[in-house]
N, C-alpha and C. Protein backbone atom coordinates (compact mmCIF):
# COMPACT_ATOMS: atom_id res chain seq x y z
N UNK A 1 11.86 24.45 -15.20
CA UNK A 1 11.43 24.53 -16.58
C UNK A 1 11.90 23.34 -17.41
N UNK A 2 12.75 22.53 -16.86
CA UNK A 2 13.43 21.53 -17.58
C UNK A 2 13.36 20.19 -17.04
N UNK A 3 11.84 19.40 -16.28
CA UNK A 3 12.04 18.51 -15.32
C UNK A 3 12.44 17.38 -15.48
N UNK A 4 12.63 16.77 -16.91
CA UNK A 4 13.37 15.53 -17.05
C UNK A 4 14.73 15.60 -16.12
N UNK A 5 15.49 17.32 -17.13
CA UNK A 5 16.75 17.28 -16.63
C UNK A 5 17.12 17.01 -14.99
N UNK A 6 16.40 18.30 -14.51
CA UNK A 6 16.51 18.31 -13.29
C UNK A 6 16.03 17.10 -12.38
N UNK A 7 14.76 16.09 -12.35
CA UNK A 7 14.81 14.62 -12.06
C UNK A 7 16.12 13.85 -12.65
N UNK A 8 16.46 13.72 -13.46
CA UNK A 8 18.31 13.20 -13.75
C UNK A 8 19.23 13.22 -13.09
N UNK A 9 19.00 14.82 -12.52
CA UNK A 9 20.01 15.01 -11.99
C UNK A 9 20.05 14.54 -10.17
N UNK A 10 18.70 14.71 -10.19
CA UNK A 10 18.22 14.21 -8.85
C UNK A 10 18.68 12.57 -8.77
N UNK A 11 18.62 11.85 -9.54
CA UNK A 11 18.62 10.38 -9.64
C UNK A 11 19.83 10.21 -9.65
N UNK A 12 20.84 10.91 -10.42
CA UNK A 12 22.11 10.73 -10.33
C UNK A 12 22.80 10.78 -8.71
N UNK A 13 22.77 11.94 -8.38
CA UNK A 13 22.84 12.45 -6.64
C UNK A 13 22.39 10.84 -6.19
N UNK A 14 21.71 10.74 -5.85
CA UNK A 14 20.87 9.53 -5.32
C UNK A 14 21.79 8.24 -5.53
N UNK A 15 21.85 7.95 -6.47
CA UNK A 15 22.81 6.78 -7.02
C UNK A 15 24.11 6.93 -6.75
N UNK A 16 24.36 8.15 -6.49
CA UNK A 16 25.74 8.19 -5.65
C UNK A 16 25.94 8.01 -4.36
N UNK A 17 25.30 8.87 -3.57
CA UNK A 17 24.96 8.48 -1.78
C UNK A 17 24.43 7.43 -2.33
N UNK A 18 23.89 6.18 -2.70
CA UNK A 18 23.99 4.90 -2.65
C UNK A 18 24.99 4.20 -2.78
N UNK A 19 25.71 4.46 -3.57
CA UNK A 19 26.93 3.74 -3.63
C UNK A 19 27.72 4.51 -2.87
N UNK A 20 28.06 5.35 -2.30
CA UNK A 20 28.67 6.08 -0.61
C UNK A 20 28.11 5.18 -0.03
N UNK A 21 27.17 5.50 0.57
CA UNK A 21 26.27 4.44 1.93
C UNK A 21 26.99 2.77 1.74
N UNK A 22 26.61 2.46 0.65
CA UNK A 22 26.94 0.82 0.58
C UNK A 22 28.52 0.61 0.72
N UNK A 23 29.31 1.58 0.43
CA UNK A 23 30.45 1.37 1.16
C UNK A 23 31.13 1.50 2.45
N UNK A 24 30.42 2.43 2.74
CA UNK A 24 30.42 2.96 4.34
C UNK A 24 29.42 2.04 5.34
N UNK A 25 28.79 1.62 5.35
CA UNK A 25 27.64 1.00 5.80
C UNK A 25 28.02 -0.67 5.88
N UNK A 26 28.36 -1.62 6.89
CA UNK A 26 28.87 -2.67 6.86
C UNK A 26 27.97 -4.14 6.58
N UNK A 27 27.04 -3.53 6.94
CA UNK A 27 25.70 -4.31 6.91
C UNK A 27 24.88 -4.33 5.58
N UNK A 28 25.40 -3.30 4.75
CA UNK A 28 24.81 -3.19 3.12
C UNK A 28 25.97 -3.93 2.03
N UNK A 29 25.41 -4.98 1.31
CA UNK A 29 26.30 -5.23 0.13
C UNK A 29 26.76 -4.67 -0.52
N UNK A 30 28.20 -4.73 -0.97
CA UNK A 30 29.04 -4.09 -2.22
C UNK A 30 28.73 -3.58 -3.64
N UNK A 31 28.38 -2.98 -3.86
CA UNK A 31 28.36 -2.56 -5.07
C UNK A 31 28.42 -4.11 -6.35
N UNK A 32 29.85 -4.24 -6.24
CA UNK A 32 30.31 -5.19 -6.68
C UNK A 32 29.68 -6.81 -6.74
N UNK A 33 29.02 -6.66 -5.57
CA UNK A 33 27.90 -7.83 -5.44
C UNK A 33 26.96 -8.30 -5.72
N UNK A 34 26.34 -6.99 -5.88
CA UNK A 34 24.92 -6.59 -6.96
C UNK A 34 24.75 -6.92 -8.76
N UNK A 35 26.03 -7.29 -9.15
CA UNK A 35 25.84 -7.50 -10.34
C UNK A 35 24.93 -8.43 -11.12
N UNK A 36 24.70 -9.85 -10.49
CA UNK A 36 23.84 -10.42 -11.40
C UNK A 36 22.53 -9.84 -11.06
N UNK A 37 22.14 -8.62 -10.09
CA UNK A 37 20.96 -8.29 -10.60
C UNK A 37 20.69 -7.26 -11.69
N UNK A 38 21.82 -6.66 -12.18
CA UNK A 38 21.20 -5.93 -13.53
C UNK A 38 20.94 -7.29 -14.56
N UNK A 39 20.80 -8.52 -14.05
CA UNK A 39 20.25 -9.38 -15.37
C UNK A 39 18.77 -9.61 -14.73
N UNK A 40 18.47 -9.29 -14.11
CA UNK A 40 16.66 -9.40 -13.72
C UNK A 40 15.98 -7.82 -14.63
N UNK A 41 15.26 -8.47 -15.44
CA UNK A 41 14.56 -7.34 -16.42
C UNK A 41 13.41 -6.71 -15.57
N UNK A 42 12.91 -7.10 -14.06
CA UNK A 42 12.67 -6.68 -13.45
C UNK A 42 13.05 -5.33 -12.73
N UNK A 43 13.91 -5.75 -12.45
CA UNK A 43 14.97 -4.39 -12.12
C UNK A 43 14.91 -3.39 -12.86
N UNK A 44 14.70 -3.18 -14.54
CA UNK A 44 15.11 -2.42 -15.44
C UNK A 44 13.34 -1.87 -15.38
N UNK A 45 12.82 -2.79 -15.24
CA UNK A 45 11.10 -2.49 -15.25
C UNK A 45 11.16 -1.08 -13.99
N UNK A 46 11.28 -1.75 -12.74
CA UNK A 46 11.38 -0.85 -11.95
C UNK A 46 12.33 0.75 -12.18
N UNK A 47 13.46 0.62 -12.70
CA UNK A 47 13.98 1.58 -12.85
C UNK A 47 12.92 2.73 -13.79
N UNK A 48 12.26 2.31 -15.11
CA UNK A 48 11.84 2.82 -15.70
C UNK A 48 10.20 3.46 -15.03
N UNK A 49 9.86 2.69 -13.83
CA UNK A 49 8.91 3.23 -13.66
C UNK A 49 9.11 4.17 -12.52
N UNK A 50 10.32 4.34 -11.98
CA UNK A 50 10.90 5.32 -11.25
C UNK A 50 10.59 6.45 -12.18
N UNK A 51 11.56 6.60 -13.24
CA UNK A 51 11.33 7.60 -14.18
C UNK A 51 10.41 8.34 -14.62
N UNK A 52 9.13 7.66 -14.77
CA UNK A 52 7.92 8.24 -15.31
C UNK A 52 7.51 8.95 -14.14
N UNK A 53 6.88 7.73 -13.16
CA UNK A 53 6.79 8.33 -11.83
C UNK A 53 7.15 9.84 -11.85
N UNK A 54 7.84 9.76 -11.67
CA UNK A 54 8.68 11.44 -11.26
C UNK A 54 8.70 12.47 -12.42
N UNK A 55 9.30 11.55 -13.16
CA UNK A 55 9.39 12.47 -14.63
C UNK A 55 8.13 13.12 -15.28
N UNK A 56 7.21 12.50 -15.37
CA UNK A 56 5.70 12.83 -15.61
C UNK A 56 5.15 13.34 -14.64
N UNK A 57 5.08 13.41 -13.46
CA UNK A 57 4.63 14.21 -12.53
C UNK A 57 5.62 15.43 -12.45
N UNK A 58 6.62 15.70 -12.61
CA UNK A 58 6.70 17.14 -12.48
C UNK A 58 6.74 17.64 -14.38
N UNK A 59 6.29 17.08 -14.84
CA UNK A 59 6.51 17.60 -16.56
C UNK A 59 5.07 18.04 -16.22
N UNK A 60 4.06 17.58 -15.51
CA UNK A 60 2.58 17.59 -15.16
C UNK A 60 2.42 18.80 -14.79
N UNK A 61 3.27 19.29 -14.05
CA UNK A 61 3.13 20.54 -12.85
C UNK A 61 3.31 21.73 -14.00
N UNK A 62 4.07 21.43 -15.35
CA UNK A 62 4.32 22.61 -15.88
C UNK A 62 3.35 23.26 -16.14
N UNK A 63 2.47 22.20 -16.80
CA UNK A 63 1.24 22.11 -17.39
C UNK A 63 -0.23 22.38 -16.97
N UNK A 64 -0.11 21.87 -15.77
CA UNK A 64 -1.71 22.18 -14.88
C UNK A 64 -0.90 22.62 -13.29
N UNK A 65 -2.25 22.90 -13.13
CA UNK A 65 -1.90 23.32 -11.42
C UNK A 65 -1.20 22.71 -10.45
N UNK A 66 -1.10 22.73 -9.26
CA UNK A 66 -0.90 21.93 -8.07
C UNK A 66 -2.21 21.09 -7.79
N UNK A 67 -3.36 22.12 -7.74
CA UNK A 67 -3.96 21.63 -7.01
C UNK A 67 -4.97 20.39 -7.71
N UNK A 68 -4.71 20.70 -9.10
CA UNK A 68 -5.47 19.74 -10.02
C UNK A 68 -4.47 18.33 -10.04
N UNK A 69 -3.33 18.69 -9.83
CA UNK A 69 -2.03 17.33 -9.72
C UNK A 69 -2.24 16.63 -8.86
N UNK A 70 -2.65 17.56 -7.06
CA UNK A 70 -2.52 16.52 -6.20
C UNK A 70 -3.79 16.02 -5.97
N UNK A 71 -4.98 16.53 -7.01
CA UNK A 71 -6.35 15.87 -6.54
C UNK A 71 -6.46 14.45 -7.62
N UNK A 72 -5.94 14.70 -9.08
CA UNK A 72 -5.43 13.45 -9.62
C UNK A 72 -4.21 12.68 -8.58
N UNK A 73 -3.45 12.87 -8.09
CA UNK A 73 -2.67 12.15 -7.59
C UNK A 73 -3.28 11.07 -6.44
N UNK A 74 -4.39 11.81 -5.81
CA UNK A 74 -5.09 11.26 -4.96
C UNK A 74 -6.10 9.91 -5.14
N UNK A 75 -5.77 9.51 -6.58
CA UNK A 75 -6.42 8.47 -6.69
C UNK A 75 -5.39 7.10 -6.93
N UNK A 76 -4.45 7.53 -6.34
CA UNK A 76 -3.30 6.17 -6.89
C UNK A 76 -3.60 4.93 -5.84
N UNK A 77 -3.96 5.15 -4.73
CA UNK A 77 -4.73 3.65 -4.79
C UNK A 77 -5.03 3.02 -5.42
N UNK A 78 -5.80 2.85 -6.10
CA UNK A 78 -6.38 1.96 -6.92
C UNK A 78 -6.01 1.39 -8.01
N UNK A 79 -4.74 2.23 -8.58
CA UNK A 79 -4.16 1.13 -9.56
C UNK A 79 -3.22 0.53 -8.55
N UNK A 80 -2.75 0.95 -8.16
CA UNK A 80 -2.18 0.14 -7.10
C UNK A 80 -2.58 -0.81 -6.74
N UNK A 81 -3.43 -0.75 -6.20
CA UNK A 81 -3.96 -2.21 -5.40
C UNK A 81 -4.40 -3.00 -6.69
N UNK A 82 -5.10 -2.58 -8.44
CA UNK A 82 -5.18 -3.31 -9.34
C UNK A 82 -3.70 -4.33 -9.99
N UNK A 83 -2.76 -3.13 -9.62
CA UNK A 83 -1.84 -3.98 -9.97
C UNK A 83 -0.89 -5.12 -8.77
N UNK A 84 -1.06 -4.56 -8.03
CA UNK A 84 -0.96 -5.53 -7.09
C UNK A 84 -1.48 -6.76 -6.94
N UNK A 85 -3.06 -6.63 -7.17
CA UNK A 85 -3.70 -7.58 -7.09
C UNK A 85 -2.76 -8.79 -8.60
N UNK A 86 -2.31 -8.46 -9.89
CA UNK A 86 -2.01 -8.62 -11.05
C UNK A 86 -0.84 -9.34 -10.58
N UNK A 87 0.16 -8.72 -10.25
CA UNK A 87 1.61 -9.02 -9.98
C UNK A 87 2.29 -9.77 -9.07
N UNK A 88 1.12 -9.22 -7.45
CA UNK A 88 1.91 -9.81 -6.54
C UNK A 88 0.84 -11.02 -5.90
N UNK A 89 -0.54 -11.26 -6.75
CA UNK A 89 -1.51 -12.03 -6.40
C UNK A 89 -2.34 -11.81 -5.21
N UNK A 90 -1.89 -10.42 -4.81
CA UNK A 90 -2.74 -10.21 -3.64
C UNK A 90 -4.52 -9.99 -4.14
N UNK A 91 -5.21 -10.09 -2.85
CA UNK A 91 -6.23 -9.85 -2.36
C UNK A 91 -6.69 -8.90 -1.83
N UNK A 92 -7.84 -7.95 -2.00
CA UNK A 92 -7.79 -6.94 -0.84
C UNK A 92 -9.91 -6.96 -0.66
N UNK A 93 -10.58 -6.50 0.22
CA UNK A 93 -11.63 -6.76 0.12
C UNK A 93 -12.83 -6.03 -0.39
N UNK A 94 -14.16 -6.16 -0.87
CA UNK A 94 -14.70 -5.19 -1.44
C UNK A 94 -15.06 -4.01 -0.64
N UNK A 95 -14.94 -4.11 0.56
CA UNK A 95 -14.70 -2.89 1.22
C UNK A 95 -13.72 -2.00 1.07
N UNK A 96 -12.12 -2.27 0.88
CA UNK A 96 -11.51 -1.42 0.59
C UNK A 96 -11.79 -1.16 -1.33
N UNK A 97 -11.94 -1.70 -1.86
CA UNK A 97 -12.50 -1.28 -3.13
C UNK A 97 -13.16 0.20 -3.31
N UNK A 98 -14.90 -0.74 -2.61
CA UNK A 98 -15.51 0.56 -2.20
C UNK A 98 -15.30 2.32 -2.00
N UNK A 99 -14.02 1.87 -0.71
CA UNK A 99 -13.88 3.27 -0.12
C UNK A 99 -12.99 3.70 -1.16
N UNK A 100 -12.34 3.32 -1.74
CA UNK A 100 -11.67 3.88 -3.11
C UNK A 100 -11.98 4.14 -4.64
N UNK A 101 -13.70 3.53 -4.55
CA UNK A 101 -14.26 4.17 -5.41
C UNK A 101 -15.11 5.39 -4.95
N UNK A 102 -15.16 5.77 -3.90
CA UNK A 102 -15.98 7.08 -3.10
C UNK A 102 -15.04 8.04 -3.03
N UNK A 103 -13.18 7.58 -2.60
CA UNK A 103 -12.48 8.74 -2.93
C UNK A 103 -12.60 9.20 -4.71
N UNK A 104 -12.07 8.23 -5.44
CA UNK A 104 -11.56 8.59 -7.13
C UNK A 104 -13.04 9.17 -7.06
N UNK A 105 -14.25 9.38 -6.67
CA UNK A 105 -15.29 9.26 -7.19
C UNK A 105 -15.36 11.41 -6.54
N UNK A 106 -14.75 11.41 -5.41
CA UNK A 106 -14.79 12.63 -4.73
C UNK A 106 -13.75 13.64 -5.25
N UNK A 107 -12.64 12.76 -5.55
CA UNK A 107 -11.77 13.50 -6.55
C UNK A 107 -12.17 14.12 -8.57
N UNK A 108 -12.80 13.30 -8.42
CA UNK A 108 -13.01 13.52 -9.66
C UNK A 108 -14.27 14.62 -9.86
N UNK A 109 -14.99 14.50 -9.05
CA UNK A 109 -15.94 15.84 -8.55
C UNK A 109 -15.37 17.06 -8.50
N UNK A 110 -14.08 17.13 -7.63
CA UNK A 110 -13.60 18.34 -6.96
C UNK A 110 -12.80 18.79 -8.55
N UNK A 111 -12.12 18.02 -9.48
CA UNK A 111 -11.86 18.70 -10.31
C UNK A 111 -12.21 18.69 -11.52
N UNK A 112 -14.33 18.23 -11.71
CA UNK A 112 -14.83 19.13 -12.73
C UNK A 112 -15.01 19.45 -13.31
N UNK A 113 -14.68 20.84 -12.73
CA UNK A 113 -15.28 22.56 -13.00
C UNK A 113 -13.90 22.94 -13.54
N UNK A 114 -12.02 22.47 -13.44
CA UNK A 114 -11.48 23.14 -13.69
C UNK A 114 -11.02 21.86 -14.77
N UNK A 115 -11.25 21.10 -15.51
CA UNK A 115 -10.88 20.18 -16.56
C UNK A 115 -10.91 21.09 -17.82
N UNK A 116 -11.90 21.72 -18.11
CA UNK A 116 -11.89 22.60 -18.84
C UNK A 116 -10.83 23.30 -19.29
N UNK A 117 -10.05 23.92 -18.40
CA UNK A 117 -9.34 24.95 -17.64
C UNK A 117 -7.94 24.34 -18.64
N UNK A 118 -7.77 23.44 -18.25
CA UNK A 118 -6.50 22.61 -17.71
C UNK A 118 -5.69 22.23 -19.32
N UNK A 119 -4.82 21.75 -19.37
CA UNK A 119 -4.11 21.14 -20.33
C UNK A 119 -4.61 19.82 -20.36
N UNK A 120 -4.62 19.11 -21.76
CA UNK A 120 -5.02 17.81 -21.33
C UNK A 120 -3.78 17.16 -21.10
N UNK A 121 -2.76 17.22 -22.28
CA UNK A 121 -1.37 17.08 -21.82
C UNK A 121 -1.23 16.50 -20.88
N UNK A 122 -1.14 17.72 -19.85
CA UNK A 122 -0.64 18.06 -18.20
C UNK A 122 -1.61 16.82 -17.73
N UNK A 123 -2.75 16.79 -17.86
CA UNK A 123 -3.52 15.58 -17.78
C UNK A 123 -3.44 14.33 -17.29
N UNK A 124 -3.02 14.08 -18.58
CA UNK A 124 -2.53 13.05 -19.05
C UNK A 124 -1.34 12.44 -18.37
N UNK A 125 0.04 13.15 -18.79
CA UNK A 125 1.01 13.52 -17.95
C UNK A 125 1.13 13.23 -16.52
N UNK A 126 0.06 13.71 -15.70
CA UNK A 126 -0.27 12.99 -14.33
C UNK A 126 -0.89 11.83 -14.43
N UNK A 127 -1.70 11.35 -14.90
CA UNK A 127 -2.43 9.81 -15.11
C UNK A 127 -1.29 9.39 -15.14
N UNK A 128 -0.39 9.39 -16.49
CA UNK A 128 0.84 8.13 -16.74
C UNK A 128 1.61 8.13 -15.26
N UNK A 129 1.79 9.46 -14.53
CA UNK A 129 2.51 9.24 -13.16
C UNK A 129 2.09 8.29 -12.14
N UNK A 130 0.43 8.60 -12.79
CA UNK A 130 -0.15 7.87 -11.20
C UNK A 130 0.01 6.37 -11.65
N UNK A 131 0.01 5.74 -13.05
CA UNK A 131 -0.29 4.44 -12.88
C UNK A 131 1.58 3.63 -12.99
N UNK A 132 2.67 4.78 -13.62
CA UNK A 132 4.15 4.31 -13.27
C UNK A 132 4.42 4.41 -11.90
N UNK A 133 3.79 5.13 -10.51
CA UNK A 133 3.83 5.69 -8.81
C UNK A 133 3.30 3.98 -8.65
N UNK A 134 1.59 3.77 -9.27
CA UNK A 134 1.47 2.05 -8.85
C UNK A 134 2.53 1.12 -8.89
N UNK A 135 2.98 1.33 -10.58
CA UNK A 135 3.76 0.13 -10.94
C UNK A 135 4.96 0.11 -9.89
N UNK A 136 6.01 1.27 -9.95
CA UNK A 136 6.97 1.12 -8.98
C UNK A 136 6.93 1.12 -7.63
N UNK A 137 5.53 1.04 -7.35
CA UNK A 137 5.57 0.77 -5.91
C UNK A 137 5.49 -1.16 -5.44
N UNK A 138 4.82 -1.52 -6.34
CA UNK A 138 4.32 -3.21 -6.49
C UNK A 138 5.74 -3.35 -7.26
N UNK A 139 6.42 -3.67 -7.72
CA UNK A 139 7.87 -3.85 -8.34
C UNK A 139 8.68 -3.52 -7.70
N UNK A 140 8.85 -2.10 -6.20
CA UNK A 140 9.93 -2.08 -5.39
C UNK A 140 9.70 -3.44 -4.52
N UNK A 141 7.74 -3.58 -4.12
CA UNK A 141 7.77 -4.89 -3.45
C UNK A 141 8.15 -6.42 -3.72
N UNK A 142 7.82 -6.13 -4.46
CA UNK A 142 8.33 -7.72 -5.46
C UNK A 142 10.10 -7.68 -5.22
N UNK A 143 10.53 -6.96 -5.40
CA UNK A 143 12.05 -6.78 -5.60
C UNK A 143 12.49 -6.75 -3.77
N UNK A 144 12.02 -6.30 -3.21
CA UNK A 144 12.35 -6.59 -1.46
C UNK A 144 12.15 -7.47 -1.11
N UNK A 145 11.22 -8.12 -1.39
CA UNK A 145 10.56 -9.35 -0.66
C UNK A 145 10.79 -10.54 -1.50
N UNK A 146 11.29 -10.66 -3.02
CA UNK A 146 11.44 -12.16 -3.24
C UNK A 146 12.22 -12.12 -4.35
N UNK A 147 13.15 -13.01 -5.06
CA UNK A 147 14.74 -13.68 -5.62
C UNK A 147 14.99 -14.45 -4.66
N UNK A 148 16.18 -14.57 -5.30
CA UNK A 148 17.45 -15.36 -4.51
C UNK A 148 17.77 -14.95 -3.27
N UNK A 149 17.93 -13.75 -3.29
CA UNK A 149 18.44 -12.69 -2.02
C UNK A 149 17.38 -11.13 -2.67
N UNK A 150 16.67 -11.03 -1.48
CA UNK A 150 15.72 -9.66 -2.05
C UNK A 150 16.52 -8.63 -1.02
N UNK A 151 16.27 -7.67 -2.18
CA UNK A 151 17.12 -5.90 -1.91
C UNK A 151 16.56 -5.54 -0.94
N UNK A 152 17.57 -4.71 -0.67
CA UNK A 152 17.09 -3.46 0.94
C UNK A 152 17.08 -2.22 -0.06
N UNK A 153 16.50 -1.17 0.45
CA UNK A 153 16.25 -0.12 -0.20
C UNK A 153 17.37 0.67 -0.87
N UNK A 154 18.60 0.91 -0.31
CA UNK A 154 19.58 0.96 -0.37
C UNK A 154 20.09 0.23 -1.94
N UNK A 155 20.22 -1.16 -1.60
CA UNK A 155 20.60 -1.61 -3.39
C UNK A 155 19.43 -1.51 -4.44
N UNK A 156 18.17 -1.75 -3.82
CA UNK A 156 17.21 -1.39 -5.17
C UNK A 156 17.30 -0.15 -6.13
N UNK A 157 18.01 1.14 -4.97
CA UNK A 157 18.32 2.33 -5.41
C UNK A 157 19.27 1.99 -6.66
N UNK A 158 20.46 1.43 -5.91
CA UNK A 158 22.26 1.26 -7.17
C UNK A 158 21.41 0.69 -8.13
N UNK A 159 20.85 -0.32 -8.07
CA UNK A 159 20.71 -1.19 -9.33
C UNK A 159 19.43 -0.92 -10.21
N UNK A 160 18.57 -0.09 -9.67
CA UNK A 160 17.49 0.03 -10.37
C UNK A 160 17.63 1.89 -11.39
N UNK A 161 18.46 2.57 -10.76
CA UNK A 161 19.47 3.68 -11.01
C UNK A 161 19.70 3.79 -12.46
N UNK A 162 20.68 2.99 -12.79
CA UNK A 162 21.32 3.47 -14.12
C UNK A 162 20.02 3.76 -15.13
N UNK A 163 19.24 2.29 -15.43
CA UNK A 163 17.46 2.03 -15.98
C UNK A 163 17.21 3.71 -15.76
N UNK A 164 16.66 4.14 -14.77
CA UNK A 164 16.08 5.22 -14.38
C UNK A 164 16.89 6.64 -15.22
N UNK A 165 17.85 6.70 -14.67
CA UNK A 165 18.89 7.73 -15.31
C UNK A 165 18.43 7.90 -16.72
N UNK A 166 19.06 6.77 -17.40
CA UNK A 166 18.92 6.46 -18.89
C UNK A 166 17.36 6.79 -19.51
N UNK A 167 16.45 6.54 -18.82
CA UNK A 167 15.21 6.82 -19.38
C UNK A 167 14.95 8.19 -19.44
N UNK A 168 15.50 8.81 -17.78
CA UNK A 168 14.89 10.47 -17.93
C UNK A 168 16.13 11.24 -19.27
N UNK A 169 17.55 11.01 -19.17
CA UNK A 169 17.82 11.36 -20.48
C UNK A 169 17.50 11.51 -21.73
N UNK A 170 16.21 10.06 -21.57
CA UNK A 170 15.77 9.82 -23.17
C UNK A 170 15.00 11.09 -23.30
N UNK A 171 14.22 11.06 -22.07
CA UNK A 171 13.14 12.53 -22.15
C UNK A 171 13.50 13.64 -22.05
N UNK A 172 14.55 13.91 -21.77
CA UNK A 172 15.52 15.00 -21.59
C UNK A 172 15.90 15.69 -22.85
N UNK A 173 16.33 14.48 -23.91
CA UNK A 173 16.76 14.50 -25.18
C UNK A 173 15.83 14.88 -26.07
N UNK A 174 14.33 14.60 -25.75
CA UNK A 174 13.30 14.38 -26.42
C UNK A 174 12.26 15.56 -26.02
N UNK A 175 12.51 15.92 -24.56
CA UNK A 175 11.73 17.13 -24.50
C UNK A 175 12.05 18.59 -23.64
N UNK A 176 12.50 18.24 -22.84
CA UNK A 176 13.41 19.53 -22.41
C UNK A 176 14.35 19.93 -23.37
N UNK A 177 15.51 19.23 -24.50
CA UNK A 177 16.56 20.06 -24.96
C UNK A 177 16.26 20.76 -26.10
N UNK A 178 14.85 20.19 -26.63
CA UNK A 178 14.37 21.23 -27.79
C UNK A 178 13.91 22.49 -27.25
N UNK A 179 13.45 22.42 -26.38
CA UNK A 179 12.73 23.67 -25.48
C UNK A 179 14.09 24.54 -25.21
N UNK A 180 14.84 23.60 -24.59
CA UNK A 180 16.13 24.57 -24.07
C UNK A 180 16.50 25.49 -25.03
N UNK A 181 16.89 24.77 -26.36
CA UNK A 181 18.01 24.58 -28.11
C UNK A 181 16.56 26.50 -28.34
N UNK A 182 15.36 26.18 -28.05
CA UNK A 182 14.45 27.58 -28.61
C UNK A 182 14.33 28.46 -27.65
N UNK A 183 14.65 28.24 -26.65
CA UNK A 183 14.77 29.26 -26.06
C UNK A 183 15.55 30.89 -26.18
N UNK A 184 14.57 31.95 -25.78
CA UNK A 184 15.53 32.82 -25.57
C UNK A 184 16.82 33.65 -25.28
N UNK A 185 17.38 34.32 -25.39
CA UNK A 185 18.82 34.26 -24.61
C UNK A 185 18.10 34.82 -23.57
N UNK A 186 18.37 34.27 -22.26
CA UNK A 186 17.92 35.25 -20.71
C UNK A 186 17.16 34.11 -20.57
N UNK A 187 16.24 33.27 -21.09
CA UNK A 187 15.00 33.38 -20.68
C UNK A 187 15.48 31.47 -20.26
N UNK A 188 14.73 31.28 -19.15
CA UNK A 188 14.48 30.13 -18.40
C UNK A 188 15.91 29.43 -18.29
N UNK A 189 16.66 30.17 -18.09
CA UNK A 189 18.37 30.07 -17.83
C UNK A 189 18.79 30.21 -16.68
């Protein structure tokens, strides 16, 4: 009932077995090593689109169905590969285009009849997931594959972390704790 919080708390966990692992793990950099990358605003980009990502997709679920989530979800190709094409200068061909305008095109069929139905919100809510799911997927790549020294999954986690944390708080602050603050006594506790 509270998914900022509970994604927070998930991210937090996470950022810890990262910084466990990177100490235990001989082959992963120090904690301590990682510092001049919290000065790449990249990093902070990525963190934040961790956040939405997740944060908006389950704030989504409150709102509309499953099955309307994962048939919107099913079109994240395509910003993907738009932003990809944007960021990382790739190419891809009008064939794969194509077949990804026949899925969004099959998805968007299958849900219709229940748009009506639905929250737009919740909607919405999933769109912003699907196009922050693009962004942080083209920004984890960018961040593995090129700097000075590009991250292993492992430090993109530590350093892209705090960004992430800090954002779902903001939403936390902003939309779960009013909900919480009206709530019932008993109720969603």
């Amino acid at each position: 009932h509270y998914p900022f919080l509970l994604t927070a708390g998930n991210k937090v966990v996470g950022f810890l077995v990262a910084v466990a692992v990177m100490y235990f793990d001989k082959g992963l950099p120090m904690p301590t090593e990682l510092s001049e990358q919290f000065l790449r605003p990249i990093v902070h980009l990525q963190g934040v689109a961790t956040a939405l990502n997740i944060g908006l997709n389950n704030y989504s679920l409150m709102l509309i169905t499953l099955t309307l989530n994962q048939v919107l979800k099913a079109t994240a190709p395509l910003p993907t590969a738009l932003l990809s094409t944007v960021l990382e200068h790739k190419s891809y061909s009008w064939q794969l285009y194509g077949s990804m305008v026949v899925l969004i095109s099959g998805c968007a069929l299958a849900a219709w009849g229940d748009l009506g139905e639905e929250s737009l919100l919740g909607i919405l809510a999933a769109c912003g997931s699907i196009l922050a799911s693009g962004l942080w997927t083209v920004l984890s790549a960018v961040l593995m594959q090129s700097g000075v020294k590009p991250l292993d999954a492992v430090s993109l986690l530590f350093v892209s972390g705090p960004t992430c944390i800090l954002t779902l708080l903001i939403f936390f602050f902003a939309v779960d704790l009013p909900r919480l603050m009206n709530a019932e006594p008993g109720e969603h506790r």
